[in-house]
C-alpha atoms as a PDB file:
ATOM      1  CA  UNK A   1       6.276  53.915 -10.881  1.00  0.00           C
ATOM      2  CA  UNK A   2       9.634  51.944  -9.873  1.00  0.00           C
ATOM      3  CA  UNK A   3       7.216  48.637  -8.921  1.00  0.00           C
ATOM      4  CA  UNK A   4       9.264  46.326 -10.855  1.00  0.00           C
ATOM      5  CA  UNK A   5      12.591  47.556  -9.181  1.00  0.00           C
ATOM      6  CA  UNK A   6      11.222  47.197  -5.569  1.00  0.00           C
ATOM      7  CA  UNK A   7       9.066  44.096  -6.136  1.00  0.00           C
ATOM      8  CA  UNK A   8      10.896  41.550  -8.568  1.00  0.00           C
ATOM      9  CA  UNK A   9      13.361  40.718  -6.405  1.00  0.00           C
ATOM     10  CA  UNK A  10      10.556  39.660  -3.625  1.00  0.00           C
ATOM     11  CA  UNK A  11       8.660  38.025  -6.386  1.00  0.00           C
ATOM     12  CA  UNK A  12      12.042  36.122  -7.266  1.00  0.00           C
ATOM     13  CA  UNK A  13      12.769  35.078  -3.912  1.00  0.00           C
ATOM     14  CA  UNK A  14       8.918  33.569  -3.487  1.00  0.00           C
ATOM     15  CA  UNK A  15       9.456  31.268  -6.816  1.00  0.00           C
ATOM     16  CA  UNK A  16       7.219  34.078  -9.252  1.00  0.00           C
ATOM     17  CA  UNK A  17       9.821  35.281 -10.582  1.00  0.00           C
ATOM     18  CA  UNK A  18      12.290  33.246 -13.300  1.00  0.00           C
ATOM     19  CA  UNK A  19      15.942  33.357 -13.302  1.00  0.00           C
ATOM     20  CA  UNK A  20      16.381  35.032 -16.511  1.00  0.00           C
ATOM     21  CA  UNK A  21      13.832  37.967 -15.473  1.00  0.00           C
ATOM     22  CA  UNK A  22      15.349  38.524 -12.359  1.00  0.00           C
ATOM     23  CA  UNK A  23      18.299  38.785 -13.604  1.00  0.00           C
ATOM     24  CA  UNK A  24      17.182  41.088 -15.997  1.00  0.00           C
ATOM     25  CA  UNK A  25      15.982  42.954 -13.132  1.00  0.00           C
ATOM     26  CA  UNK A  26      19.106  43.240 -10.997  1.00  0.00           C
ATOM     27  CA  UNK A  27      21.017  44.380 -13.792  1.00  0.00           C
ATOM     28  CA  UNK A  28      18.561  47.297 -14.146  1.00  0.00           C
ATOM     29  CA  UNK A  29      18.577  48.019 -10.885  1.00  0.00           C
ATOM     30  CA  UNK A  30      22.076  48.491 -10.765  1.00  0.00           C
ATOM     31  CA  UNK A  31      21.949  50.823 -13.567  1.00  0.00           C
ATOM     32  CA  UNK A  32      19.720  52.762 -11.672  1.00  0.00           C
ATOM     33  CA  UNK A  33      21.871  52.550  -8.802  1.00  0.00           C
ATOM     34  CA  UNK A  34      24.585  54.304 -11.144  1.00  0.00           C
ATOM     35  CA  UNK A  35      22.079  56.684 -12.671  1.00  0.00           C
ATOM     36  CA  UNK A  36      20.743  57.783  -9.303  1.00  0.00           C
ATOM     37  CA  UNK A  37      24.167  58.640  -7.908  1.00  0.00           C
ATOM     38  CA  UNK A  38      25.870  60.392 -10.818  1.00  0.00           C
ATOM     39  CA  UNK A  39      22.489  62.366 -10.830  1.00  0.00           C
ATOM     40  CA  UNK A  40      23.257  63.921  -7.317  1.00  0.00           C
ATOM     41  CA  UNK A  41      26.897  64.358  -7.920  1.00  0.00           C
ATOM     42  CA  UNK A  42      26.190  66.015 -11.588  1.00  0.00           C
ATOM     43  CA  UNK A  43      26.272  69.694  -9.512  1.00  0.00           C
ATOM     44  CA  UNK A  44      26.474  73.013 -11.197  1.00  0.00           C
ATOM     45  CA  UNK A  45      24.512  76.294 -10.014  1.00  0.00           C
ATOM     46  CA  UNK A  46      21.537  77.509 -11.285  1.00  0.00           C
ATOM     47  CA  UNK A  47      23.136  80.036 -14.244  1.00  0.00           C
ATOM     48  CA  UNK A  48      24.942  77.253 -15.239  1.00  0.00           C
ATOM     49  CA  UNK A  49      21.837  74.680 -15.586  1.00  0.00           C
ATOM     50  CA  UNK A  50      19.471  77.593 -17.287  1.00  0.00           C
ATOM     51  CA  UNK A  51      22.705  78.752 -19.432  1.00  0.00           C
ATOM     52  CA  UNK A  52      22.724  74.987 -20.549  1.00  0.00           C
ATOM     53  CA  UNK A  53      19.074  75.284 -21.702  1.00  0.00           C
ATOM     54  CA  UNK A  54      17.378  73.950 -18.689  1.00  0.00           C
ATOM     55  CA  UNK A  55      14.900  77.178 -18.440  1.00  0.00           C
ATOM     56  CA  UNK A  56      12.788  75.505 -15.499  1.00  0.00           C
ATOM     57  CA  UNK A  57      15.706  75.676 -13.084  1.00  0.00           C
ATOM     58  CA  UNK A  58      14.599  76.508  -9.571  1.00  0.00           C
ATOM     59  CA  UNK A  59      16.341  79.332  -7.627  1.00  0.00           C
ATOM     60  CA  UNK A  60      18.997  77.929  -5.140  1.00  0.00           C
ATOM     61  CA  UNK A  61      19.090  79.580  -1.582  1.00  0.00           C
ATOM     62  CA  UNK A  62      22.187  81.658  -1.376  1.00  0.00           C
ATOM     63  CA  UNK A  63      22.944  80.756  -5.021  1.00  0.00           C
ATOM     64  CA  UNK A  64      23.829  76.923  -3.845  1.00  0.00           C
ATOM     65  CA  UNK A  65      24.561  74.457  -6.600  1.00  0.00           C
ATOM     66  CA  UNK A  66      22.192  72.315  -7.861  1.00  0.00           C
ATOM     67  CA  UNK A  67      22.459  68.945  -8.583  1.00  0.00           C
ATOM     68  CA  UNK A  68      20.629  67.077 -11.366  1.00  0.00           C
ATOM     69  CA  UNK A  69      18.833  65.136  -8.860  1.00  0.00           C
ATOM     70  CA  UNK A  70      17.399  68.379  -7.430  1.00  0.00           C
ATOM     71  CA  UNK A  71      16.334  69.543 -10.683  1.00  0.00           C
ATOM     72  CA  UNK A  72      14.149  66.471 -11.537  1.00  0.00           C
ATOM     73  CA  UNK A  73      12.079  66.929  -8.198  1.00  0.00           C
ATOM     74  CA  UNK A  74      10.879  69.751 -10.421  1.00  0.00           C
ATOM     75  CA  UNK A  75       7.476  68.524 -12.415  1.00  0.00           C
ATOM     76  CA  UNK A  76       7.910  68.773 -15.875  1.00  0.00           C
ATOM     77  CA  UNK A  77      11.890  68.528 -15.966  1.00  0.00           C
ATOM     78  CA  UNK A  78      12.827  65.823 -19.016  1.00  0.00           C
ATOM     79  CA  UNK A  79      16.246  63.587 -17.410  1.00  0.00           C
ATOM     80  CA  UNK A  80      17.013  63.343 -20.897  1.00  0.00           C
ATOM     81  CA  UNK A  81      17.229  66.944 -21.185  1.00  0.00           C
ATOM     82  CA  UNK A  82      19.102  66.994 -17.957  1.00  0.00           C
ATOM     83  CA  UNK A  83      21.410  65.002 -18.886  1.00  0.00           C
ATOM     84  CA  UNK A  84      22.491  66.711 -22.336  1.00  0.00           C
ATOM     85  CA  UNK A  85      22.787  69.666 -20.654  1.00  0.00           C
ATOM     86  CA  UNK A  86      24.876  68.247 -18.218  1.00  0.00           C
ATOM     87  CA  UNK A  87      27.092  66.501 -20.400  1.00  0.00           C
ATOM     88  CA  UNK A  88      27.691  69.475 -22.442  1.00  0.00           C
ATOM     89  CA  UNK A  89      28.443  72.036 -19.667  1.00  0.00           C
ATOM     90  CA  UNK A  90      30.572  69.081 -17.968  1.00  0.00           C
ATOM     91  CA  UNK A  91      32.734  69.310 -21.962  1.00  0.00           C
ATOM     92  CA  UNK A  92      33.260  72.758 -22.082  1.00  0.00           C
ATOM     93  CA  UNK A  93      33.773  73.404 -18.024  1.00  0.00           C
ATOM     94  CA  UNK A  94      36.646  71.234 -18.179  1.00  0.00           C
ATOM     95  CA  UNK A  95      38.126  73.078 -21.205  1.00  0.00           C
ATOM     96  CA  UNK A  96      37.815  76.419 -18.958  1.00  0.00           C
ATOM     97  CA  UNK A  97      39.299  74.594 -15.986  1.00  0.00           C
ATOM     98  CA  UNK A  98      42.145  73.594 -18.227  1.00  0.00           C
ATOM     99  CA  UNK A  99      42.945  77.498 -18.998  1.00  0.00           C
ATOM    100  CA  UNK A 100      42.321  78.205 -15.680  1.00  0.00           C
ATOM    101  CA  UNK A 101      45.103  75.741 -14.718  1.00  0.00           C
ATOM    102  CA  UNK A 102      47.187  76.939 -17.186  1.00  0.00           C
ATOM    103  CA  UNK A 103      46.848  80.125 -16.585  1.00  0.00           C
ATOM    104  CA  UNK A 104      46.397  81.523 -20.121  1.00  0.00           C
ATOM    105  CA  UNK A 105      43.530  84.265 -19.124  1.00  0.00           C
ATOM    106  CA  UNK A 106      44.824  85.359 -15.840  1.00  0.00           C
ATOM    107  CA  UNK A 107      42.124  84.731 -13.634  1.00  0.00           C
ATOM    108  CA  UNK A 108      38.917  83.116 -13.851  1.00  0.00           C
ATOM    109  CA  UNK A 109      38.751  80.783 -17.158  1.00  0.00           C
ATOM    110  CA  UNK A 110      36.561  82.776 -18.725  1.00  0.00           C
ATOM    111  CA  UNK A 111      33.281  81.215 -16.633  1.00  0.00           C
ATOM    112  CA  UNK A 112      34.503  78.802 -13.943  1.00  0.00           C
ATOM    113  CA  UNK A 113      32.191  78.846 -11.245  1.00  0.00           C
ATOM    114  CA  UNK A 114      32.166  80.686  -8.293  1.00  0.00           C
ATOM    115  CA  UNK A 115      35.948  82.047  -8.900  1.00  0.00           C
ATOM    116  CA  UNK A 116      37.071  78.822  -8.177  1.00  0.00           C
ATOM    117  CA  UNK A 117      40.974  78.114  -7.806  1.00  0.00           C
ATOM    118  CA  UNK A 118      42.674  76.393 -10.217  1.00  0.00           C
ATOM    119  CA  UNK A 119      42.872  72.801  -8.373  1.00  0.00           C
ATOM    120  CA  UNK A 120      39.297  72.699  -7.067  1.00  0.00           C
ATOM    121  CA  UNK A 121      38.454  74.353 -10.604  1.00  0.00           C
ATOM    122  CA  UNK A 122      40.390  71.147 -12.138  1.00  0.00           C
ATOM    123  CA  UNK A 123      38.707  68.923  -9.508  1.00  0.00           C
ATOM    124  CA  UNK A 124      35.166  69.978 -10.041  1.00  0.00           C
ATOM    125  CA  UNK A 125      35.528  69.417 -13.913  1.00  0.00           C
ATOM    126  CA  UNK A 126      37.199  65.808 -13.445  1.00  0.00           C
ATOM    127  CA  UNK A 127      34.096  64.956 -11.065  1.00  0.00           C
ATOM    128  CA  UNK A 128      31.378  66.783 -13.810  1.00  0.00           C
ATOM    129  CA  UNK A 129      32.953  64.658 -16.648  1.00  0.00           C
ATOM    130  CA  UNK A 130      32.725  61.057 -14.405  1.00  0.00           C
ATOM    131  CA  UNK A 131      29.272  61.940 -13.347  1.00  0.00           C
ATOM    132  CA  UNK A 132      28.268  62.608 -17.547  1.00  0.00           C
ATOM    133  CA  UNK A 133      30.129  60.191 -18.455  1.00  0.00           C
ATOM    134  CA  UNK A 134      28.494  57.524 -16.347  1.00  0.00           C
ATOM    135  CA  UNK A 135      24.766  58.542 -17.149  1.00  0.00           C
ATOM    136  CA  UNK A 136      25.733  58.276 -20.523  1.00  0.00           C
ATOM    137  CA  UNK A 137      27.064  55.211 -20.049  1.00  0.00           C
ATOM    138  CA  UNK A 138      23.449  54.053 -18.123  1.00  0.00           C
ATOM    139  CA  UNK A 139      21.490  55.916 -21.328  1.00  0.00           C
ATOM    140  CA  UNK A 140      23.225  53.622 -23.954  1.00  0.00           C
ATOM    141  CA  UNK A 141      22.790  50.273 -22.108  1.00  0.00           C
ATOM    142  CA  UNK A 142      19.222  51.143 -21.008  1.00  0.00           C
ATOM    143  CA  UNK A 143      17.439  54.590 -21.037  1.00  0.00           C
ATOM    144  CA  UNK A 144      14.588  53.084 -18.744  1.00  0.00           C
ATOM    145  CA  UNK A 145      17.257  52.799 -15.848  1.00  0.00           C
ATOM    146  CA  UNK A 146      17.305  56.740 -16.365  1.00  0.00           C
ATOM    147  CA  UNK A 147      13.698  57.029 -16.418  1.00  0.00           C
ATOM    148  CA  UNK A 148      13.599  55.152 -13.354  1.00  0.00           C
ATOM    149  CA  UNK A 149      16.168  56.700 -11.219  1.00  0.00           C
ATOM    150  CA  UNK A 150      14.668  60.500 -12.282  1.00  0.00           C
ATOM    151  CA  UNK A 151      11.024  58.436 -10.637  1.00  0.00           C
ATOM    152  CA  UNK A 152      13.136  58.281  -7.227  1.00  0.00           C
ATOM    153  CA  UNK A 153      14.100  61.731  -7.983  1.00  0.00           C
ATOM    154  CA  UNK A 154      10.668  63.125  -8.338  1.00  0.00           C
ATOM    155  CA  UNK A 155       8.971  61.634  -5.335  1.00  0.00           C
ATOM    156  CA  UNK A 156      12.492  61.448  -2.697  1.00  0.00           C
ATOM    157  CA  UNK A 157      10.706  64.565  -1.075  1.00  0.00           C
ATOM    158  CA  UNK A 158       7.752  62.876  -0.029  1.00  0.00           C
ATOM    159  CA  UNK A 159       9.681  59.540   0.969  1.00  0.00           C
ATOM    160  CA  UNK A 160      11.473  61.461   3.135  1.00  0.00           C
ATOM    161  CA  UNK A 161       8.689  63.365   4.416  1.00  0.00           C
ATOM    162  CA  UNK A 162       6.998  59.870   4.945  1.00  0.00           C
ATOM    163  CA  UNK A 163       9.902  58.848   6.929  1.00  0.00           C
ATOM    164  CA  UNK A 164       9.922  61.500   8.948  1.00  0.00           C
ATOM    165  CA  UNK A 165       6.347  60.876  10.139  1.00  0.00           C
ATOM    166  CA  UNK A 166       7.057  57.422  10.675  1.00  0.00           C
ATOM    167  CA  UNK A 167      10.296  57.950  12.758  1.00  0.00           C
ATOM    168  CA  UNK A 168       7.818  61.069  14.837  1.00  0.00           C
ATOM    169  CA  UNK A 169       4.921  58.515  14.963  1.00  0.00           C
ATOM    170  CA  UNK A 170       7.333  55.711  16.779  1.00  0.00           C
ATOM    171  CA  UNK A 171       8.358  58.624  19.379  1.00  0.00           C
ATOM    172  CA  UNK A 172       4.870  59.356  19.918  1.00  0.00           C
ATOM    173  CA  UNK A 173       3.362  56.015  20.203  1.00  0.00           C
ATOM    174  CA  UNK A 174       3.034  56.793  24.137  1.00  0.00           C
ATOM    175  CA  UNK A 175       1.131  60.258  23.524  1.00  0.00           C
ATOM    176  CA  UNK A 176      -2.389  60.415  25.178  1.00  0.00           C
ATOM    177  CA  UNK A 177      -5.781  61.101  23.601  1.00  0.00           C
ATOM    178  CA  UNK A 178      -8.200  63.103  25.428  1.00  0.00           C
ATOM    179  CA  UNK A 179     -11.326  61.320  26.415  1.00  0.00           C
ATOM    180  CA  UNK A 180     -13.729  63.624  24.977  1.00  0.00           C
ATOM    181  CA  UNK A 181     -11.588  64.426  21.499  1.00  0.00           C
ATOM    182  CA  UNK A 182     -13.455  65.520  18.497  1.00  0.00           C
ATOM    183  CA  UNK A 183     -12.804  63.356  15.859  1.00  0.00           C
ATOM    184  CA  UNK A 184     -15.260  65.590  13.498  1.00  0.00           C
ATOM    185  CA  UNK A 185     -13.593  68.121  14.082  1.00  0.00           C
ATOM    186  CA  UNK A 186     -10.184  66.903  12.697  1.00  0.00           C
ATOM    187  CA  UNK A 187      -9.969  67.698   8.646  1.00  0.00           C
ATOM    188  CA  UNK A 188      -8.542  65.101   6.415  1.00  0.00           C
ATOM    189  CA  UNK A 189      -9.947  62.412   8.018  1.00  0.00           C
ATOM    190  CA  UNK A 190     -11.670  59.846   6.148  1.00  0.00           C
ATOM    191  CA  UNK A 191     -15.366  59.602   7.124  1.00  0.00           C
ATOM    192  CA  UNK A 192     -14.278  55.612   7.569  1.00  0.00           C
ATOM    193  CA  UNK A 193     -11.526  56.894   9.764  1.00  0.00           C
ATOM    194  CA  UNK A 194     -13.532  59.068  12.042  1.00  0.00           C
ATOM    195  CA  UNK A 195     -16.040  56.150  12.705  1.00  0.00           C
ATOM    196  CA  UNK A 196     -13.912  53.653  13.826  1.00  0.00           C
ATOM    197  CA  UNK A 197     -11.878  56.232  16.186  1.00  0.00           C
ATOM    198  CA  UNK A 198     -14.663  57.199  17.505  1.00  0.00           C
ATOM    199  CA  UNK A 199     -16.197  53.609  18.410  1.00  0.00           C
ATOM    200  CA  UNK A 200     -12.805  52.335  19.760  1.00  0.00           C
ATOM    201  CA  UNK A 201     -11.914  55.973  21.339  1.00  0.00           C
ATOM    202  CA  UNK A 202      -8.076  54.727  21.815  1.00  0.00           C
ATOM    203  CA  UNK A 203      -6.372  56.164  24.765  1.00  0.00           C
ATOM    204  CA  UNK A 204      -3.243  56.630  23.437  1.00  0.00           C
ATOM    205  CA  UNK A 205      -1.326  56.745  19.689  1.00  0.00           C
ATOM    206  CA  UNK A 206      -0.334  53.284  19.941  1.00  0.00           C
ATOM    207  CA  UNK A 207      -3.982  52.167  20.696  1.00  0.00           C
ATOM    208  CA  UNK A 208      -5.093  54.229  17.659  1.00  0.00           C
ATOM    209  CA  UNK A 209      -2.344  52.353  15.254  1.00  0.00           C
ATOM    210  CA  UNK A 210      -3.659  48.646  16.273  1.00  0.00           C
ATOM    211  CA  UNK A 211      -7.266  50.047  14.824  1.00  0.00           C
ATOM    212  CA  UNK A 212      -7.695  47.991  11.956  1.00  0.00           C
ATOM    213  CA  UNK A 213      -8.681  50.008   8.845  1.00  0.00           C
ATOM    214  CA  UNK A 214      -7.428  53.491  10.341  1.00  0.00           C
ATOM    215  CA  UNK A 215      -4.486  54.283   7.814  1.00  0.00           C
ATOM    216  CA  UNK A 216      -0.820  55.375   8.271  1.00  0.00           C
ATOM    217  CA  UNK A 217      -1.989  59.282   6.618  1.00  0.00           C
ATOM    218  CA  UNK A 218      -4.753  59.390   9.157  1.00  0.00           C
ATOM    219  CA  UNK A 219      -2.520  58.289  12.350  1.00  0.00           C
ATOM    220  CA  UNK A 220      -0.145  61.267  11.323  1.00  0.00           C
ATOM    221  CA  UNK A 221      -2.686  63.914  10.604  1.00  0.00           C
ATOM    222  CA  UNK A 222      -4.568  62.607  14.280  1.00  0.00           C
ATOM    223  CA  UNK A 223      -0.353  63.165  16.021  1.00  0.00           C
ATOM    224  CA  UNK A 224      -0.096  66.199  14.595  1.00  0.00           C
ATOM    225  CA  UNK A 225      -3.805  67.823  15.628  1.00  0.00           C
ATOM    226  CA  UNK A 226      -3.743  66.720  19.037  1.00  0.00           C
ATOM    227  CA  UNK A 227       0.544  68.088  19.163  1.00  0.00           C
ATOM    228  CA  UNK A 228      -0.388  71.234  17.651  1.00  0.00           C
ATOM    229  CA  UNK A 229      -3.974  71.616  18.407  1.00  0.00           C
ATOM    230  CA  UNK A 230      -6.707  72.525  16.443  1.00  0.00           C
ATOM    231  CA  UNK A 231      -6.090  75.457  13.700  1.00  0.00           C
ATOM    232  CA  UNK A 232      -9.465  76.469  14.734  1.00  0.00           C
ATOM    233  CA  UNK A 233      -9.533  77.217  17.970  1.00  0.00           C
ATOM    234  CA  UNK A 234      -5.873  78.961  17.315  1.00  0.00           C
ATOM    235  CA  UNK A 235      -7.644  81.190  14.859  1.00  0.00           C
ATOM    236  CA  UNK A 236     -10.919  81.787  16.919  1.00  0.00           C
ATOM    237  CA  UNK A 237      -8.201  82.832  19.928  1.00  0.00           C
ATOM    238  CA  UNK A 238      -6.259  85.212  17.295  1.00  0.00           C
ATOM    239  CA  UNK A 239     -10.055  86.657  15.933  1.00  0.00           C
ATOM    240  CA  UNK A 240     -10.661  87.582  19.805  1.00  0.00           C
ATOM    241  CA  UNK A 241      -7.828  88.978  21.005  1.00  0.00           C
ATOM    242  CA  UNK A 242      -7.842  91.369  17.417  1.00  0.00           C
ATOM    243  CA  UNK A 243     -11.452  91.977  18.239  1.00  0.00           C
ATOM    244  CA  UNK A 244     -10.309  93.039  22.226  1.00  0.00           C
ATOM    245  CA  UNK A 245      -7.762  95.383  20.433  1.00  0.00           C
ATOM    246  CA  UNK A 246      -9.864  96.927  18.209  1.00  0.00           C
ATOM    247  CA  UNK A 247     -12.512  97.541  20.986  1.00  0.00           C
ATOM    248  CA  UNK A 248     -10.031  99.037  23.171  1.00  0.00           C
ATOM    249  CA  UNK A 249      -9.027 101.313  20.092  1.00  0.00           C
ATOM    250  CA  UNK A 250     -12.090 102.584  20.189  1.00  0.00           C
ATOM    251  CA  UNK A 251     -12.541 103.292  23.671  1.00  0.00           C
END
């Protein structure tokens, strides 16, 4: 958890914090900062990251780079790891790129990705050594800033899934409940939840936020059952018309 990087400077700004730890805390936090972006600009595709011993490598649609930051969404991934295999693919790329520019194998630098030319060959190496260079910069000052910017790594997919909802809940806030809806009837509801829809019965999405107690999960999974409707009554609709079809079949 990142707590202390989101919540020391609040704490600082209140008087709970001292000087000396907060400033402690900033520093950090720009190393993070630093760690986080050379992370998603530390790109090489997925051959290249499993060549470099990183054997839990997702495959990329359409072959795609991947960047370190992508890699560390992966459960299980060590940044440290990451990052040596980074640094050392970043060494010996930009030897190959060299060649390349030089010309002394004719055509390719003996493993320069994706038959690069020479100047974006050149390019991508000088970018690939800045990015290594800086995490190991971050690594010898603190190896926690690391740690903490591979944290934002590993849960960026559902902060941007929970910012999604948010944004979809705001457009929604408007959207009308039926009268007679069946809270029950909704799954991942909290018993807690279902009770106090069901004693207010709001009339609309806004109404259903203002319910104290009713949670941020619950007001998304209550949008998206009454958007989509219920997966029941889709499959009970699917069951008959394969049962119609099957009757007539017989006929």
């Amino acid at each position: 958890d990142n707590a202390d990087l989101r919540l020391t400077a609040v704490g600082a700004e209140v008087g709970l914090v001292g000087a000396e730890r907060a400033a402690a805390a900033a520093a950090r936090r720009g190393l993070t900062e630093e760690a986080l972006g050379a992370l998603r600009a530390t790109r090489m595709s997925p051959h290249a990251w499993r060549a470099a011993g990183i054997v839990a490598t997702p495959s990329a649609r359409h072959g795609r780079p991947l960047s370190a930051a992508d890699l560390l969404i992966t459960n299980g991934v060590d940044p440290l790891d990451v990052v040596s295999a980074a640094c050392s693919y970043a060494t010996s790329f930009a030897a190959r790129s060299s060649q390349h520019h030089e010309g002394d194998d004719g055509g390719g630098g003996g493993g320069c990705d994706d038959n690069m030319t020479s100047s974006n060959a050149t390019l991508a190496a000088s970018e690939l050594l800045a990015a290594a260079a800086t995490l190991a910069h971050v690594i010898a000052i603190d190896v926690s800033a690391l740690q903490s910017a591979a944290t934002e790594c590993y849960y960026s997919p559902y902060l941007e899934r929970q910012r999604r909802d948010i944004a979809q809940l705001e457009r929604e806030e408007g959207m009308e409940l039926p009268r007679g809806l069946d809270y029950d009837a909704i799954g991942s509801l909290s018993t807690e939840d279902v009770e106090k829809l069901k004693e207010v019965r709001p009339a609309t999405m806004a109404a259903a936020s203002r319910i104290s107690g009713v949670t941020p999960s619950a007001l998304v999974t209550l949008m998206r059952y009454c958007t989509r409707g219920p997966a029941s009554e889709r499959a009970t609709r699917g069951g008959k018309r394969r049962l119609a079809s099957g009757a007539r079949q017989q006929q």
